[in-house]
Protein backbone atom coordinates (compact mmCIF):
# COMPACT_ATOMS: atom_id res chain seq x y z
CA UNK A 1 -3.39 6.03 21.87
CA UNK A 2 -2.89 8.92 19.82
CA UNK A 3 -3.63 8.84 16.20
CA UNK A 4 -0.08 9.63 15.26
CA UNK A 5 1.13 6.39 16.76
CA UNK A 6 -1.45 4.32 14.74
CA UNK A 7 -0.20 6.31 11.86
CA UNK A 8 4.06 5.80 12.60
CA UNK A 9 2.71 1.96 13.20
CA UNK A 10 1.60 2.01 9.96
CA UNK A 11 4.52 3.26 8.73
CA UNK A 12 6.70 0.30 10.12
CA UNK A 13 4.29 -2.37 8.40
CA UNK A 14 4.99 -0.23 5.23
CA UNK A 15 8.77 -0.55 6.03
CA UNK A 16 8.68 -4.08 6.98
CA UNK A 17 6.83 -5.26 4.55
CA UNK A 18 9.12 -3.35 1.87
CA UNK A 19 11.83 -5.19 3.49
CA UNK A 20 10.26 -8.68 3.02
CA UNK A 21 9.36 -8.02 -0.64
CA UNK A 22 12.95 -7.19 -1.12
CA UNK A 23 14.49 -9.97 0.45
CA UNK A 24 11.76 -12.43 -0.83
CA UNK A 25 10.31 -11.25 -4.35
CA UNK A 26 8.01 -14.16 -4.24
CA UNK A 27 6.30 -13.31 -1.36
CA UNK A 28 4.98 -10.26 -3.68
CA UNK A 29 3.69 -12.68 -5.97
CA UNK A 30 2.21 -14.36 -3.84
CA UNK A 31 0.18 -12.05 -2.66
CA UNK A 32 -0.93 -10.62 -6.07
CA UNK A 33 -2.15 -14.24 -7.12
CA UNK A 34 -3.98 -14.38 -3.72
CA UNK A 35 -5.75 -11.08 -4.36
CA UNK A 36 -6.64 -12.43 -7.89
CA UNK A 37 -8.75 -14.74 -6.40
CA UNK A 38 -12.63 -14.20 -6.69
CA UNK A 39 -13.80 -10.89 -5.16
CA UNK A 40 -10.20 -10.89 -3.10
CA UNK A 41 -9.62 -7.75 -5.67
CA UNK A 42 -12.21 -5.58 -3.54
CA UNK A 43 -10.52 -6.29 -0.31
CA UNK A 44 -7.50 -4.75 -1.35
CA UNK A 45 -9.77 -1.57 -2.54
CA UNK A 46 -11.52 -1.57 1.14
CA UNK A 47 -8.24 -1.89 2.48
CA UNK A 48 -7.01 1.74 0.70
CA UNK A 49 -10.33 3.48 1.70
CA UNK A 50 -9.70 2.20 5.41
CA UNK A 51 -6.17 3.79 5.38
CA UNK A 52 -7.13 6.76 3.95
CA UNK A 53 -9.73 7.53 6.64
CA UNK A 54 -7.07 6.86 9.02
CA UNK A 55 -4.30 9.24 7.70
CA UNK A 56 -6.98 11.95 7.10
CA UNK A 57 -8.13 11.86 10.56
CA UNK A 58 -4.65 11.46 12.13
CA UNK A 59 -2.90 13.86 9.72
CA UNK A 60 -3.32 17.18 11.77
CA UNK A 61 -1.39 15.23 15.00
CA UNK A 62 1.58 14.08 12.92
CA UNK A 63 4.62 16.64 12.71
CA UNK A 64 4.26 16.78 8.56
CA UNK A 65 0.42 16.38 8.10
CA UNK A 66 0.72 17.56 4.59
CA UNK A 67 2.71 14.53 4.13
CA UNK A 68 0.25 12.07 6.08
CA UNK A 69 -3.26 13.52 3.77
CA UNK A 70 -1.58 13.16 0.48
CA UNK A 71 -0.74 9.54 1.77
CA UNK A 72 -4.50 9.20 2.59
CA UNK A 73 -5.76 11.13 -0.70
CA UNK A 74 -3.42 8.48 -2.76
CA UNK A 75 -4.87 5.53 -0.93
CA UNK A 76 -8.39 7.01 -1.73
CA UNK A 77 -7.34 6.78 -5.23
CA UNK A 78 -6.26 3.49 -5.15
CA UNK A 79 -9.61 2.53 -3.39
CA UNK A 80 -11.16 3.88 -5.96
CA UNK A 81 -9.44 2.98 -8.92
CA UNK A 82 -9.79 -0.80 -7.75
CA UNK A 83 -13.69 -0.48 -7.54
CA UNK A 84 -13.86 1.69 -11.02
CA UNK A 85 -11.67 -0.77 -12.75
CA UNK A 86 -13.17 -3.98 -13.63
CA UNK A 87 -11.56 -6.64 -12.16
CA UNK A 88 -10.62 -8.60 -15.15
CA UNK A 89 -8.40 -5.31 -16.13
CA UNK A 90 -6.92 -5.54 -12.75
CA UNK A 91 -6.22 -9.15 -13.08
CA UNK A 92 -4.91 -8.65 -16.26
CA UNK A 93 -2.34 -5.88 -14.66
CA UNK A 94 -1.63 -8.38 -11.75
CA UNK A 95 -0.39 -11.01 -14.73
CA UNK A 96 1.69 -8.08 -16.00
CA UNK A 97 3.51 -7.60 -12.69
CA UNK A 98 3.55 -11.01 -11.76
CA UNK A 99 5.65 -11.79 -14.91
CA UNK A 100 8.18 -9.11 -14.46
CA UNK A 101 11.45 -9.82 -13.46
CA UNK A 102 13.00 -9.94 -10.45
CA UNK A 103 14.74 -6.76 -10.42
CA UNK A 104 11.29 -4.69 -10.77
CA UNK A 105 9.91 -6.41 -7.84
CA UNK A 106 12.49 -5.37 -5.84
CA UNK A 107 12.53 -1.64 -7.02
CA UNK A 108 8.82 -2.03 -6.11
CA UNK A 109 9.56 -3.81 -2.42
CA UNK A 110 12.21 -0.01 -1.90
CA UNK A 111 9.69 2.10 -3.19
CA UNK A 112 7.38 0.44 -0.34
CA UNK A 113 10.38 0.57 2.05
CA UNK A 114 10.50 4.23 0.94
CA UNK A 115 7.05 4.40 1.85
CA UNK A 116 7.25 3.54 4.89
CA UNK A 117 10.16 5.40 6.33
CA UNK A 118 8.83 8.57 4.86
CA UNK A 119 4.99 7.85 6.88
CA UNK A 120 7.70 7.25 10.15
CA UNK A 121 9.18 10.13 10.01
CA UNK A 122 6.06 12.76 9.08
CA UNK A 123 4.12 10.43 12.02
């Protein structure tokens, strides 16, 4: 399996996931109160290093890699931030977000939507 396809399936999860967080708002906070939890917080920072090996790796087979390694040098921010932050400021952000209304959520859930499709088509 070529890396590009492991890249365009990320893409979709991006895409569908965007499209359950719009749909379903709660489902995003949800899943912030469930990465709240204990060391949870790190996971989510493992997660973004993980990605970013894969879209640096797979970048040069995708039709836009340019596209694909700033992807993977944004989710090795992330990854970082979430390990340089303490977690009770991260928490503290998660409250923030989780107490927003509605409408936000969903600009966030077509941002991730936005995401996604954009990871599809430079795949």
């Amino acid at each position: 399996m070529g890396m590009d396809i492991v890249i365009q399936s990320l893409g979709i999860v991006f895409a569908v996931v965007g499209i359950v967080y719009l749909l379903k708002p709660n489902v995003m906070k949800w899943l912030m109160e469930f990465f709240k939890q204990g060391k949870r917080i790190y996971f989510s920072g493992v997660i973004r290093f993980v990605l970013a090996i894969v879209f640096f790796v797979g970048a040069r087979e995708c039709k836009h890699p340019w596209v694909i390694f700033a992807f993977g040098i944004l989710f090795i921010i992330g990854g970082f931030l979430i390990f340089i932050l303490k977690s009770e400021k991260i928490r503290r952000m998660l409250d923030w977000y989780q107490k927003q209304p509605v409408l936000l959520l969903r600009v966030i859930a077509v941002i991730t939507l936005a995401v996604g499709t954009i990871i599809i088509y430079s795949a």
